[in-house]
PDB file of N, CA and C in Angstrom:
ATOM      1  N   UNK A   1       0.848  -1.176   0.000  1.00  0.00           N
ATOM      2  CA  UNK A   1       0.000   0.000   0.000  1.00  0.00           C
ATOM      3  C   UNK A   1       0.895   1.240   0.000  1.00  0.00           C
ATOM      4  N   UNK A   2       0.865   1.571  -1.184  1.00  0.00           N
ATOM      5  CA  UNK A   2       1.402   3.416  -1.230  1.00  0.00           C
ATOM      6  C   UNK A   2       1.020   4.132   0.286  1.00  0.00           C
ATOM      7  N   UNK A   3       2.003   4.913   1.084  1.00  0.00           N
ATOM      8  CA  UNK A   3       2.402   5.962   2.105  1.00  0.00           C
ATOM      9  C   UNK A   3       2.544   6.793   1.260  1.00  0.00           C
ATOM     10  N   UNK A   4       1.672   8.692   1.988  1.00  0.00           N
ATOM     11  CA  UNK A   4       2.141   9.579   1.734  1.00  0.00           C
ATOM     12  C   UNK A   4       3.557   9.805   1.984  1.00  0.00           C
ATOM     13  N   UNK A   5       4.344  10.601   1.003  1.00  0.00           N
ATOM     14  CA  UNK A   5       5.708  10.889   1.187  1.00  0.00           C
ATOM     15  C   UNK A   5       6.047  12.357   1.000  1.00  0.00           C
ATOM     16  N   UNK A   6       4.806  12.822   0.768  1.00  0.00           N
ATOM     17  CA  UNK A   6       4.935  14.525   0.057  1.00  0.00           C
ATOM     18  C   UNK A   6       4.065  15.515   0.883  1.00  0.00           C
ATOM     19  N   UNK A   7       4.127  16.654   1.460  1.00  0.00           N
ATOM     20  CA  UNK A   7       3.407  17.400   2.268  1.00  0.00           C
ATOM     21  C   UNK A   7       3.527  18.621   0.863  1.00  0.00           C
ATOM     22  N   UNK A   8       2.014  18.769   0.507  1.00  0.00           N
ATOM     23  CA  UNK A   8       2.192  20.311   0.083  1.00  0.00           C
ATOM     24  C   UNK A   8       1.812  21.692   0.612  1.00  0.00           C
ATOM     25  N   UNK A   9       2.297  22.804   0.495  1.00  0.00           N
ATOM     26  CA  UNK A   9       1.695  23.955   1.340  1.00  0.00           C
ATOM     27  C   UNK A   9       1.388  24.468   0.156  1.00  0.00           C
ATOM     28  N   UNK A  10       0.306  25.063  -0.105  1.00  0.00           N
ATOM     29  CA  UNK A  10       0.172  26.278  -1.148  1.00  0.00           C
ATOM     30  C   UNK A  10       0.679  27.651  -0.472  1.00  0.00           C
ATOM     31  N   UNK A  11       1.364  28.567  -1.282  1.00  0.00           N
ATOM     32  CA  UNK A  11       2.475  29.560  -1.060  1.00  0.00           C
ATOM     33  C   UNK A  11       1.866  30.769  -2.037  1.00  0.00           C
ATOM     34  N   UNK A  12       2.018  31.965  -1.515  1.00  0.00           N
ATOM     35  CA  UNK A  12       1.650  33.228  -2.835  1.00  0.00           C
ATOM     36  C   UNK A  12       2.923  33.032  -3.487  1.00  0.00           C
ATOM     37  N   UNK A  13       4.241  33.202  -3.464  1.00  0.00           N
ATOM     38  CA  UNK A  13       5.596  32.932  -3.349  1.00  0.00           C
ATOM     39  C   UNK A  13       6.751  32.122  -2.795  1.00  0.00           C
ATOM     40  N   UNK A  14       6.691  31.036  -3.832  1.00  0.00           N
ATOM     41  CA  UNK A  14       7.690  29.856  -3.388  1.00  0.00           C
ATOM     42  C   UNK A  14       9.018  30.166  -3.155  1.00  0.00           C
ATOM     43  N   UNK A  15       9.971  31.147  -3.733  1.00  0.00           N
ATOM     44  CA  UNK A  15      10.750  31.147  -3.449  1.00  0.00           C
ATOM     45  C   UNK A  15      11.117  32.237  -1.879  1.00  0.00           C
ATOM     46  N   UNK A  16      10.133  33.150  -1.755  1.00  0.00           N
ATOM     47  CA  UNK A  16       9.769  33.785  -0.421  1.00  0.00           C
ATOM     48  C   UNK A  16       9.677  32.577   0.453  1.00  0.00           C
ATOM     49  N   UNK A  17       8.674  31.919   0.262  1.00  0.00           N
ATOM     50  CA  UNK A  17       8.482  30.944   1.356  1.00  0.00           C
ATOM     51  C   UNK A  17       9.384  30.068   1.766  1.00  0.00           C
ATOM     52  N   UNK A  18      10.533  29.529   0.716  1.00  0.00           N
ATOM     53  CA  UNK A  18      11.294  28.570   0.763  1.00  0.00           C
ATOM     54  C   UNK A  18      12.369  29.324   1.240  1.00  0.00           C
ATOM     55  N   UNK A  19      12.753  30.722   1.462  1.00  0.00           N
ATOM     56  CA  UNK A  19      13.619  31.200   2.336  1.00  0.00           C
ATOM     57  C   UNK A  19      13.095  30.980   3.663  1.00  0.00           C
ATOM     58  N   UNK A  20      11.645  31.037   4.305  1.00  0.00           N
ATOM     59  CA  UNK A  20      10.943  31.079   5.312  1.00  0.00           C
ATOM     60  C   UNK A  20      11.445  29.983   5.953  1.00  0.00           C
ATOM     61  N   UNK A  21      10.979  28.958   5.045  1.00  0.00           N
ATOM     62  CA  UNK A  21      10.866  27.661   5.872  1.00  0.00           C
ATOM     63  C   UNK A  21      12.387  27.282   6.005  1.00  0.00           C
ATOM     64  N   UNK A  22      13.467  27.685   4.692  1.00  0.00           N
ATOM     65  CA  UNK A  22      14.425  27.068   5.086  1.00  0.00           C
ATOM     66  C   UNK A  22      15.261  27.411   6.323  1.00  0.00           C
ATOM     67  N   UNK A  23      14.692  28.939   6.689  1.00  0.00           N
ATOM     68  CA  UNK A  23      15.230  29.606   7.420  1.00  0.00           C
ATOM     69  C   UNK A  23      14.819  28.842   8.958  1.00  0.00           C
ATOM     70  N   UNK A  24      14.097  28.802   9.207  1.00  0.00           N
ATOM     71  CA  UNK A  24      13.067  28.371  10.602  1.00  0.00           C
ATOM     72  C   UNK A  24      13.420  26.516  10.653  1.00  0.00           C
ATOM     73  N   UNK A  25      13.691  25.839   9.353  1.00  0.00           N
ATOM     74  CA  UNK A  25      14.367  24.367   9.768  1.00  0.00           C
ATOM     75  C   UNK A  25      15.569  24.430   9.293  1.00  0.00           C
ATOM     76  N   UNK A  26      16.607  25.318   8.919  1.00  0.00           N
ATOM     77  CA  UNK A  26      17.495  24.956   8.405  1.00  0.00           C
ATOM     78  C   UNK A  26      17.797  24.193   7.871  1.00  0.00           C
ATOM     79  N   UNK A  27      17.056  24.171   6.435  1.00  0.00           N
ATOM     80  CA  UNK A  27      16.927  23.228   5.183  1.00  0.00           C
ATOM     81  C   UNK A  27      17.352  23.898   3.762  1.00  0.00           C
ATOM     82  N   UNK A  28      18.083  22.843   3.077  1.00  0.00           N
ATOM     83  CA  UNK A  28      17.809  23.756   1.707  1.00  0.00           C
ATOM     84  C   UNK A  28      16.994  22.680   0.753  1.00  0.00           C
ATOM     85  N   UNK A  29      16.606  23.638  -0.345  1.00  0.00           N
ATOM     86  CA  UNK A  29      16.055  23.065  -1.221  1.00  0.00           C
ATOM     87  C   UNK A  29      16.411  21.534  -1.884  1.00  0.00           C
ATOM     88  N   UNK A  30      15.589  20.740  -2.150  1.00  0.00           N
ATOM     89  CA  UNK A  30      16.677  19.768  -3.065  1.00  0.00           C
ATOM     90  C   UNK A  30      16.172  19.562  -4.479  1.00  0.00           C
ATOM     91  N   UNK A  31      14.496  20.483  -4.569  1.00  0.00           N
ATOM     92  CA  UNK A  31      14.169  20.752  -6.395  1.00  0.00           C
ATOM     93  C   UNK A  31      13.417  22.186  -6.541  1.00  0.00           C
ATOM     94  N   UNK A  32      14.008  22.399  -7.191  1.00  0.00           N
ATOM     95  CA  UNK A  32      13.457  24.176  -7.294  1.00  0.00           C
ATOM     96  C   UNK A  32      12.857  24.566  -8.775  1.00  0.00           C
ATOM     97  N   UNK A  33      11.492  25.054  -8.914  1.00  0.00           N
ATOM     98  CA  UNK A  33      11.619  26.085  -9.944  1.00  0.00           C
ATOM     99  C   UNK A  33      10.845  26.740  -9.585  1.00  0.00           C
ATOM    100  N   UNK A  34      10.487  27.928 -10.438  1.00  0.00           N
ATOM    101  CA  UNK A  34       9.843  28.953 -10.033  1.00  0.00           C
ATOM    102  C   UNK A  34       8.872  29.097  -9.214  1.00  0.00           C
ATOM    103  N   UNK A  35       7.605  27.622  -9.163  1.00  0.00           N
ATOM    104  CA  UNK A  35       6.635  27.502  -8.541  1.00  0.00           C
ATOM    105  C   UNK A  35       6.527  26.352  -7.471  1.00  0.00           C
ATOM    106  N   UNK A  36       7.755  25.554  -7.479  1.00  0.00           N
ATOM    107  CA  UNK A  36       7.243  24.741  -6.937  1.00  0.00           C
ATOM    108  C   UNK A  36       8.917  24.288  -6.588  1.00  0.00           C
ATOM    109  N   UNK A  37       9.086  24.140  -5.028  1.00  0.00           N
ATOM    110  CA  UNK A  37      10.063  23.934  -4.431  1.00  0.00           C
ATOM    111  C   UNK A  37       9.688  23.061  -3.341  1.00  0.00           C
ATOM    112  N   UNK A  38      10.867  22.096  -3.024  1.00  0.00           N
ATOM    113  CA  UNK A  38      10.562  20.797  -1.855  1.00  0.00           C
ATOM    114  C   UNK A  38      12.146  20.925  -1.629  1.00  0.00           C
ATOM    115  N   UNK A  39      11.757  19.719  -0.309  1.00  0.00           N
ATOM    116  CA  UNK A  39      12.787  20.016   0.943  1.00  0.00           C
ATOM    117  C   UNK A  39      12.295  18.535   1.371  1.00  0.00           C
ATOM    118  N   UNK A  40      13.483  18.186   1.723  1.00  0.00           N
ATOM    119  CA  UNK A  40      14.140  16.400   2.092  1.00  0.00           C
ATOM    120  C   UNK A  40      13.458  16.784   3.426  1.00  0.00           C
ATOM    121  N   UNK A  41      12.699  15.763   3.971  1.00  0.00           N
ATOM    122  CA  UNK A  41      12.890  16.082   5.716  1.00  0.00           C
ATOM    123  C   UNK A  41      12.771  14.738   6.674  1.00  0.00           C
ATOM    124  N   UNK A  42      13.330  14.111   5.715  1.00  0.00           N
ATOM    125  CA  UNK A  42      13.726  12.902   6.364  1.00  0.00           C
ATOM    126  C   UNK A  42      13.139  11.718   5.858  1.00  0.00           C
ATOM    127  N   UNK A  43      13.839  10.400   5.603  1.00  0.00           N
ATOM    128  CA  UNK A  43      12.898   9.728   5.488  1.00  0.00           C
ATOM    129  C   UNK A  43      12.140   8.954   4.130  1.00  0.00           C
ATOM    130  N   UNK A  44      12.322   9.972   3.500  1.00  0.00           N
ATOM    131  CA  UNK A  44      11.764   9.877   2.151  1.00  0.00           C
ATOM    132  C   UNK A  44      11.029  10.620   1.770  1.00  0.00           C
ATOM    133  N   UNK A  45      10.601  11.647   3.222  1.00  0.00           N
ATOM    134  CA  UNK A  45       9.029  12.227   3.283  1.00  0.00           C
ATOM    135  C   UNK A  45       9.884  13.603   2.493  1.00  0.00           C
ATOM    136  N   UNK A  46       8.885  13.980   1.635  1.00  0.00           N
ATOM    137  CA  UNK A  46       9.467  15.866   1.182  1.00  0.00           C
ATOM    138  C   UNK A  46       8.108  16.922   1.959  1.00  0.00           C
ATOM    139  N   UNK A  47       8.806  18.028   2.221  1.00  0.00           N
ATOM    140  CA  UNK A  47       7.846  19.442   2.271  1.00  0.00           C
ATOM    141  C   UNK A  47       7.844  20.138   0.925  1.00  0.00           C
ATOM    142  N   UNK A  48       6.752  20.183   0.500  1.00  0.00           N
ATOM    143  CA  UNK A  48       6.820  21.180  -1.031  1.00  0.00           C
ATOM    144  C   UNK A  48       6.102  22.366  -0.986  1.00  0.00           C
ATOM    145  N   UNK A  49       6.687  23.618  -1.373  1.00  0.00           N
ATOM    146  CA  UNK A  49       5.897  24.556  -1.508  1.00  0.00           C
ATOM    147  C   UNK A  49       5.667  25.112  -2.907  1.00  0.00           C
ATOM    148  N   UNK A  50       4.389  25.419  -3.421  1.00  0.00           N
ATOM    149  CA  UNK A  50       3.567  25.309  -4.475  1.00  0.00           C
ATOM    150  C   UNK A  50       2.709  26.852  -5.053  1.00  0.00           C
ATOM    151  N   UNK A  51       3.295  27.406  -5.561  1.00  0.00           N
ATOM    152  CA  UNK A  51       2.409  28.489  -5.431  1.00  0.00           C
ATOM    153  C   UNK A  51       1.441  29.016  -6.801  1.00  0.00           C
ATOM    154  N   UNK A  52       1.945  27.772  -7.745  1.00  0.00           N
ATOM    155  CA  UNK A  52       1.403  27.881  -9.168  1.00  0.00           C
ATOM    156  C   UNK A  52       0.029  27.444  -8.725  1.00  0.00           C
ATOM    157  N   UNK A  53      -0.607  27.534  -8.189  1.00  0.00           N
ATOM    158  CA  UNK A  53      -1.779  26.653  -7.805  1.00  0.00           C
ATOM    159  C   UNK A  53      -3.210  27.215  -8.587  1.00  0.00           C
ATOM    160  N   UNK A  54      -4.236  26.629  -8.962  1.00  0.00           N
ATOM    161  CA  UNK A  54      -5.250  27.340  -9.287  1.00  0.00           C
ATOM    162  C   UNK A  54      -6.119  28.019  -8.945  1.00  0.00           C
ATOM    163  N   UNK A  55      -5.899  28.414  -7.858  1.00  0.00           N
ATOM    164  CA  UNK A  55      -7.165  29.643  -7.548  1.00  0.00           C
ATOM    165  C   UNK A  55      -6.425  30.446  -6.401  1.00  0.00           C
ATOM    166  N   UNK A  56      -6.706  31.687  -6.059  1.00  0.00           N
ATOM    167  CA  UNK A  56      -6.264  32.566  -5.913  1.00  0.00           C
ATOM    168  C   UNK A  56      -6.598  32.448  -3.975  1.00  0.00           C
ATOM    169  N   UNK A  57      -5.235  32.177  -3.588  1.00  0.00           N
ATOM    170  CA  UNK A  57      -4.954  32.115  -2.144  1.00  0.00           C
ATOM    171  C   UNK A  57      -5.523  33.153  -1.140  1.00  0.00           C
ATOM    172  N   UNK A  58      -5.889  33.833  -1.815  1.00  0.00           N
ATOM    173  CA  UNK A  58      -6.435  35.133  -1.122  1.00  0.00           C
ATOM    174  C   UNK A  58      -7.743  35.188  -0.781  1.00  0.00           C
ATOM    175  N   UNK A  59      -8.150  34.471  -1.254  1.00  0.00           N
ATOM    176  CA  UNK A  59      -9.729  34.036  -1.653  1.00  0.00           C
ATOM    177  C   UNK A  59     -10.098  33.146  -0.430  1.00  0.00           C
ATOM    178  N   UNK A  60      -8.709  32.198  -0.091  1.00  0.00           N
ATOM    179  CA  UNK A  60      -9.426  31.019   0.740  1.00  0.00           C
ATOM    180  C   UNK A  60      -8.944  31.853   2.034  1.00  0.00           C
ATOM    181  N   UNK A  61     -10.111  32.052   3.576  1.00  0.00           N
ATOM    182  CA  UNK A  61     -10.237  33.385   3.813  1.00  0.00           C
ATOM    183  C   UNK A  61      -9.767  32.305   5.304  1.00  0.00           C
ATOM    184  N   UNK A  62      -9.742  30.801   5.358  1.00  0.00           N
ATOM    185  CA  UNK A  62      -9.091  30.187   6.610  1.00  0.00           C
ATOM    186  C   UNK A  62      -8.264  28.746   6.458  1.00  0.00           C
ATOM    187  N   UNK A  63      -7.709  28.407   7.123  1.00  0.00           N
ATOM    188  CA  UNK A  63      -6.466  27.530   6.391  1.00  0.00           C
ATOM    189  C   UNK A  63      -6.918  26.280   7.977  1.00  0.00           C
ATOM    190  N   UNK A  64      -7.386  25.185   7.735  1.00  0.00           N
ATOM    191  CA  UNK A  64      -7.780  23.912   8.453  1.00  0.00           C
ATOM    192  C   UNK A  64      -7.001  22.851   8.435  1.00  0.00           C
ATOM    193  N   UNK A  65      -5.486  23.380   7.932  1.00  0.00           N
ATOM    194  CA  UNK A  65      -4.356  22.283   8.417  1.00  0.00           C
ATOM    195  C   UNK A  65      -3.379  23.010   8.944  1.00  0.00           C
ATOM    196  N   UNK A  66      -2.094  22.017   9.307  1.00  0.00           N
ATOM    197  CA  UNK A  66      -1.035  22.568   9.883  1.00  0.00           C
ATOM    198  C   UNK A  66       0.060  21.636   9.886  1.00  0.00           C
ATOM    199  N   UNK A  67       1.499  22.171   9.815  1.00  0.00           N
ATOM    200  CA  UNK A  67       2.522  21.122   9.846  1.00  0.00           C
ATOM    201  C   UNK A  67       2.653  21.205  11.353  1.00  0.00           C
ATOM    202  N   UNK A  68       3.124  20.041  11.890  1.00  0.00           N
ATOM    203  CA  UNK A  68       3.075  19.834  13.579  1.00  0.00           C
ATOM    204  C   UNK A  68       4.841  18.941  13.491  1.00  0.00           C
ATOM    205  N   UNK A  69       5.192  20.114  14.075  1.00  0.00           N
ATOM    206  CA  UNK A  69       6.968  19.896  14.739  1.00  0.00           C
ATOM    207  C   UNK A  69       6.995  19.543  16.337  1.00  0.00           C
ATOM    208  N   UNK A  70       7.041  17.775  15.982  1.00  0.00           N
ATOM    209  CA  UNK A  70       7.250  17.052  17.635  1.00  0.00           C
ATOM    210  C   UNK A  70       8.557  17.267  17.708  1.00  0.00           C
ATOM    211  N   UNK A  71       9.116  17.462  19.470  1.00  0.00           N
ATOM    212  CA  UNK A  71      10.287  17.821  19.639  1.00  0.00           C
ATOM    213  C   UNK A  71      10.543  17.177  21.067  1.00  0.00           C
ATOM    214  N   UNK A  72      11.886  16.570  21.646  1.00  0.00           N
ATOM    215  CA  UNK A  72      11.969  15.367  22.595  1.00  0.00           C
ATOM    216  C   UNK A  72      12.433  17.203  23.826  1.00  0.00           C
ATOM    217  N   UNK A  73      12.194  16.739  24.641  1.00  0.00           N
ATOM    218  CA  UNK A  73      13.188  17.494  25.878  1.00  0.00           C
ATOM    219  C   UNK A  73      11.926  18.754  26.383  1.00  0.00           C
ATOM    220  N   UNK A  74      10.983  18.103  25.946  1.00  0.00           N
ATOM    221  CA  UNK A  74       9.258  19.345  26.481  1.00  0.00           C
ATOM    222  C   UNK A  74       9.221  19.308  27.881  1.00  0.00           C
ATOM    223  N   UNK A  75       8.816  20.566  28.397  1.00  0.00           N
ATOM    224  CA  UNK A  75       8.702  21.953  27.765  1.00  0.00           C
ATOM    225  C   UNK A  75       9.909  23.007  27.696  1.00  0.00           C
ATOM    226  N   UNK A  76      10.778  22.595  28.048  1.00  0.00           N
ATOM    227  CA  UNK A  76      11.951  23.607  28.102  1.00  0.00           C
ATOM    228  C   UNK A  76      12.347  23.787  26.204  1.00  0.00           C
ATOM    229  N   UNK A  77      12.113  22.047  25.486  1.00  0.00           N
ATOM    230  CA  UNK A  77      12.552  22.539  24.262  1.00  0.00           C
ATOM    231  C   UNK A  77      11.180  23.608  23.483  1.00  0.00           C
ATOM    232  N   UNK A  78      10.284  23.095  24.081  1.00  0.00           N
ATOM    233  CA  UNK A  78       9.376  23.947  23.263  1.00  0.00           C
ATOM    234  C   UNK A  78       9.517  25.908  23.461  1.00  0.00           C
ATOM    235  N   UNK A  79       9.795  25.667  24.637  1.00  0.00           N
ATOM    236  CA  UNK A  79       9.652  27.244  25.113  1.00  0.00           C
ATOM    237  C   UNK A  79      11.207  27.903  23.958  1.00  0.00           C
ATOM    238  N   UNK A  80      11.967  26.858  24.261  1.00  0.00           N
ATOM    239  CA  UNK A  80      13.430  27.306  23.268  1.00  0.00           C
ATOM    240  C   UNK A  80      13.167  27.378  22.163  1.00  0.00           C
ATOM    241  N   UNK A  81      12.540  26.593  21.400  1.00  0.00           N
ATOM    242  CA  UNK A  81      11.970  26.956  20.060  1.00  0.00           C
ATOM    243  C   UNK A  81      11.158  27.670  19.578  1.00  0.00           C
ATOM    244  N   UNK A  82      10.112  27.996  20.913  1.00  0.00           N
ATOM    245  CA  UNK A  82       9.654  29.570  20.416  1.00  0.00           C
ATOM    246  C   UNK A  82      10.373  30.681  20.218  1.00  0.00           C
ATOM    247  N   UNK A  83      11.083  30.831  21.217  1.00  0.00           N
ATOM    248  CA  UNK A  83      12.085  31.843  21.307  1.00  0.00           C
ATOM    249  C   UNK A  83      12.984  31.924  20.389  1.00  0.00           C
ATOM    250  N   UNK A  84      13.599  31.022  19.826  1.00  0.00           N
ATOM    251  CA  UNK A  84      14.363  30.725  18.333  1.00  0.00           C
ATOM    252  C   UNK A  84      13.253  31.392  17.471  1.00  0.00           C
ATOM    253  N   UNK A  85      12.491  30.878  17.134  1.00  0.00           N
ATOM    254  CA  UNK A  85      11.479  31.239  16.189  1.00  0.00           C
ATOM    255  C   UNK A  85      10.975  32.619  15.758  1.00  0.00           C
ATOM    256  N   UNK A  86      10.519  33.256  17.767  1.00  0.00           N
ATOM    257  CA  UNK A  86      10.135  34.579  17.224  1.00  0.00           C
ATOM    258  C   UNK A  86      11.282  35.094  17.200  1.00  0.00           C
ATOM    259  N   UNK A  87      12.858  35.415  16.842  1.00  0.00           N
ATOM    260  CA  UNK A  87      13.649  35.462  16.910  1.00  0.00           C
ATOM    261  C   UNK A  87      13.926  36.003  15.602  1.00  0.00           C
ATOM    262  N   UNK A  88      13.282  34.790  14.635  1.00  0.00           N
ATOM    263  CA  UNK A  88      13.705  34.274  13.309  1.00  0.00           C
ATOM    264  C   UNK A  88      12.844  35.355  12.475  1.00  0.00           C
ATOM    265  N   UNK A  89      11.420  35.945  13.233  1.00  0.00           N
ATOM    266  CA  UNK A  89       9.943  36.709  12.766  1.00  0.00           C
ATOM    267  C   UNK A  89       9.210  35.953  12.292  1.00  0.00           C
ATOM    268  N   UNK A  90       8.905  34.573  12.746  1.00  0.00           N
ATOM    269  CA  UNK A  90       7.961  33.866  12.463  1.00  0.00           C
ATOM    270  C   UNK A  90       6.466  34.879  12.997  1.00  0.00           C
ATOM    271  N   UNK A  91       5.514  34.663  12.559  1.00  0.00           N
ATOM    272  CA  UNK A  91       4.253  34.976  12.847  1.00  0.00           C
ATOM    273  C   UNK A  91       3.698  34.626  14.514  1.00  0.00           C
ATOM    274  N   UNK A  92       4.185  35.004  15.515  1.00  0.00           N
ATOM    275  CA  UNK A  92       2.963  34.047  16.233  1.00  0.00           C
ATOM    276  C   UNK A  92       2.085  34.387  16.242  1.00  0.00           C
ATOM    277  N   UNK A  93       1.072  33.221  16.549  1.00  0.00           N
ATOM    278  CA  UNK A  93      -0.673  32.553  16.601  1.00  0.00           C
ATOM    279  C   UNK A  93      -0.804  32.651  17.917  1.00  0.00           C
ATOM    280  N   UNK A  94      -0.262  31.629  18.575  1.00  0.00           N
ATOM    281  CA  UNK A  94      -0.204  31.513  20.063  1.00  0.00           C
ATOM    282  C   UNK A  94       1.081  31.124  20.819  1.00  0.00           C
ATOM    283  N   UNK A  95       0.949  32.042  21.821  1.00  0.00           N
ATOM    284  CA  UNK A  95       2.806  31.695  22.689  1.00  0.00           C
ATOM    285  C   UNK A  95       2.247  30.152  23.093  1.00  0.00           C
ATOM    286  N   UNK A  96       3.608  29.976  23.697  1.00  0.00           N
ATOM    287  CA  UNK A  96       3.443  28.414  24.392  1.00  0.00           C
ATOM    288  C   UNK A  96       2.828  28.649  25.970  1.00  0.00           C
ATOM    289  N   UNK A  97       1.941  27.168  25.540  1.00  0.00           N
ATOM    290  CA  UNK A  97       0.393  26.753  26.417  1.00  0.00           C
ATOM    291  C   UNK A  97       0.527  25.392  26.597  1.00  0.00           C
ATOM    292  N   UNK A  98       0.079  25.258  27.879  1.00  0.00           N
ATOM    293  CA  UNK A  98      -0.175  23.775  28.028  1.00  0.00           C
ATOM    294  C   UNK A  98      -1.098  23.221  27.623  1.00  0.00           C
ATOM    295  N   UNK A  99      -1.473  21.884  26.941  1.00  0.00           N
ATOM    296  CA  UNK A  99      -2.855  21.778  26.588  1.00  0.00           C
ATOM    297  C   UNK A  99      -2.328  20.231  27.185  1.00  0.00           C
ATOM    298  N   UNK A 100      -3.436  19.199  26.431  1.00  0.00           N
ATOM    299  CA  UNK A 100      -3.928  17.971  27.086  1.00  0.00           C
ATOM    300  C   UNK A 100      -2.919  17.188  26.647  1.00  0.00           C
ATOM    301  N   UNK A 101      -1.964  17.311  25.571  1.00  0.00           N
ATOM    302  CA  UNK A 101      -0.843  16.676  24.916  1.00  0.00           C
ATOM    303  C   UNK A 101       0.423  17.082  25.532  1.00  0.00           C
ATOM    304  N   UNK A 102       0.454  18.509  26.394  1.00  0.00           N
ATOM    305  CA  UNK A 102       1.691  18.687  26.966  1.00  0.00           C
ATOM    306  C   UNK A 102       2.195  20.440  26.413  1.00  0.00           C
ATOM    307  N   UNK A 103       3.508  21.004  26.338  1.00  0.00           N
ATOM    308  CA  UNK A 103       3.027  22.211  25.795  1.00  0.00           C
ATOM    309  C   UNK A 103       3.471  22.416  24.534  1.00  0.00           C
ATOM    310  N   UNK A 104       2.854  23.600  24.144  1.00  0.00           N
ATOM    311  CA  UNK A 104       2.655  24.079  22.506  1.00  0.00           C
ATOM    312  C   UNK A 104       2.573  25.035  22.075  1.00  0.00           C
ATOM    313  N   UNK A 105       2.922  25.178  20.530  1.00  0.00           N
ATOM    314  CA  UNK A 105       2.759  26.804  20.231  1.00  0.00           C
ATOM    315  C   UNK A 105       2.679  26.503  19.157  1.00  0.00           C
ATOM    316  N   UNK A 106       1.899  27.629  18.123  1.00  0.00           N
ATOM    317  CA  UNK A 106       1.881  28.032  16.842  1.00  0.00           C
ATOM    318  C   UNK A 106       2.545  29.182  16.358  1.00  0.00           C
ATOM    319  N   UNK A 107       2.813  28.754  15.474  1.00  0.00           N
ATOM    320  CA  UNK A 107       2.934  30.323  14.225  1.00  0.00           C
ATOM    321  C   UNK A 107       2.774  30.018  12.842  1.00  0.00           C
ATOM    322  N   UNK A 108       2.761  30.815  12.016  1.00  0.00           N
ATOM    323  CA  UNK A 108       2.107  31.167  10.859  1.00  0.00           C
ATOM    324  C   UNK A 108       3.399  31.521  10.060  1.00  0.00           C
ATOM    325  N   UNK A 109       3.224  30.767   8.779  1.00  0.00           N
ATOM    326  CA  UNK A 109       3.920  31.305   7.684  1.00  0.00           C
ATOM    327  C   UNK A 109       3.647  32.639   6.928  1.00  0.00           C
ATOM    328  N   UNK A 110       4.215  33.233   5.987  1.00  0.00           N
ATOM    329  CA  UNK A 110       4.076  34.450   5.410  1.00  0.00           C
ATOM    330  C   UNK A 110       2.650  34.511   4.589  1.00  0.00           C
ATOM    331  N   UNK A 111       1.795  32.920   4.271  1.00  0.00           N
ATOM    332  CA  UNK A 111       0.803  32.956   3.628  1.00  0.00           C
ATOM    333  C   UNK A 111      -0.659  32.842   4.851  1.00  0.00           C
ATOM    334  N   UNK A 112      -0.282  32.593   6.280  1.00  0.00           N
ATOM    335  CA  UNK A 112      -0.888  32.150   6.961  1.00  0.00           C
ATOM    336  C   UNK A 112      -1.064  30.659   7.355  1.00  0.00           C
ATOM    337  N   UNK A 113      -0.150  29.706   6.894  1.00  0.00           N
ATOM    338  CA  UNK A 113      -0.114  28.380   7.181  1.00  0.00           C
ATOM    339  C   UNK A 113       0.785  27.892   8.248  1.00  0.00           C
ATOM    340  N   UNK A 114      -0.421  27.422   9.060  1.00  0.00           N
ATOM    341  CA  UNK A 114       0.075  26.757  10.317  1.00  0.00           C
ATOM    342  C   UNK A 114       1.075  25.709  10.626  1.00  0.00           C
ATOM    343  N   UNK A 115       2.472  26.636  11.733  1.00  0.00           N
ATOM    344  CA  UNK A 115       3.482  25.675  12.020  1.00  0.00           C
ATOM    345  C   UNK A 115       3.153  25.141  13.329  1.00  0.00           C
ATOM    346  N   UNK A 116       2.478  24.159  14.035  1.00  0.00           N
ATOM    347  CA  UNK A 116       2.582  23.877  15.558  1.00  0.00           C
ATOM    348  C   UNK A 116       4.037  23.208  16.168  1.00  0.00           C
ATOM    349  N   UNK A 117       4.506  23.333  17.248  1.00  0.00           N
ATOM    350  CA  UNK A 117       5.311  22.974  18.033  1.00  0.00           C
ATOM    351  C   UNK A 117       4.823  22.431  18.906  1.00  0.00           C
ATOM    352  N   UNK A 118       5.278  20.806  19.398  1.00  0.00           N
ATOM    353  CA  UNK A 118       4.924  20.169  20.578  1.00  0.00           C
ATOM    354  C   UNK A 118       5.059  18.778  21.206  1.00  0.00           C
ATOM    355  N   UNK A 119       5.433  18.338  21.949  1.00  0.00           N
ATOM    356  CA  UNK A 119       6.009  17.035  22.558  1.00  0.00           C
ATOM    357  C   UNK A 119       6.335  16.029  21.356  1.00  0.00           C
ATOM    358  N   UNK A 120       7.063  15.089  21.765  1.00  0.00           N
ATOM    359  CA  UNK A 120       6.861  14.041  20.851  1.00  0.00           C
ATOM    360  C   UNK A 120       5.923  13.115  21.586  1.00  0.00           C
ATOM    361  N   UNK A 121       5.024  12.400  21.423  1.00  0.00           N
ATOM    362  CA  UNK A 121       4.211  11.071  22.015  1.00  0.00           C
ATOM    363  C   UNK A 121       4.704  10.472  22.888  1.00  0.00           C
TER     364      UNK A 121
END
């Protein structure tokens, strides 16, 4: 049975964004063109950002996913990675909170797409 291996984000600007993201995981690209750029992130799995897309991002007025960055050494690593982050001018959504999984935080890419931070399982 085929596994997803590909995460896409739709982007106004891929190569904007792909400074974003590479900046905030310290990644570089490993296929680039104008519209459509991905990033190894282990595994086999890629992050792609996409901005040739067909309809106009501006339009879609709320965004109902999110990439979720588990991280071992919670909550001290989470609180450190906020602080890295807003550091970096990531967007925040929400500072770090405890919730029922342990603690967490969001921020937002340059298009509004959700990065969460939070325990590993």
């Amino acid at each position: 049975m085929p596994a997803p291996n590909q995460f896409i984000v739709y982007v106004a600007d891929a190569p904007a964004s792909a400074r974003f993201y590479g900046g905030l995981f310290d990644l570089k690209p490993v296929f680039e063109t104008p519209g459509f750029i991905a990033f190894d992130i282990g595994g086999g799995v890629q992050l792609a950002l996409w901005s040739r897309v067909p309809f106009d991002l501006a339009e879609v007025d709320h965004r109902t996913s999110e990439l979720c960055v588990a991280v071992e050494g919670a909550p001290a690593s989470v609180d450190a990675l906020y602080e890295e982050w807003k550091a970096k001018g990531a967007k925040v959504v929400t500072e770090p909170y405890d919730d029922v999984f342990g603690r967490t935080f969001l921020v937002a890419d340059p298009d509004g797409n959700l990065i969460r931070v939070a325990p590993v399982d």
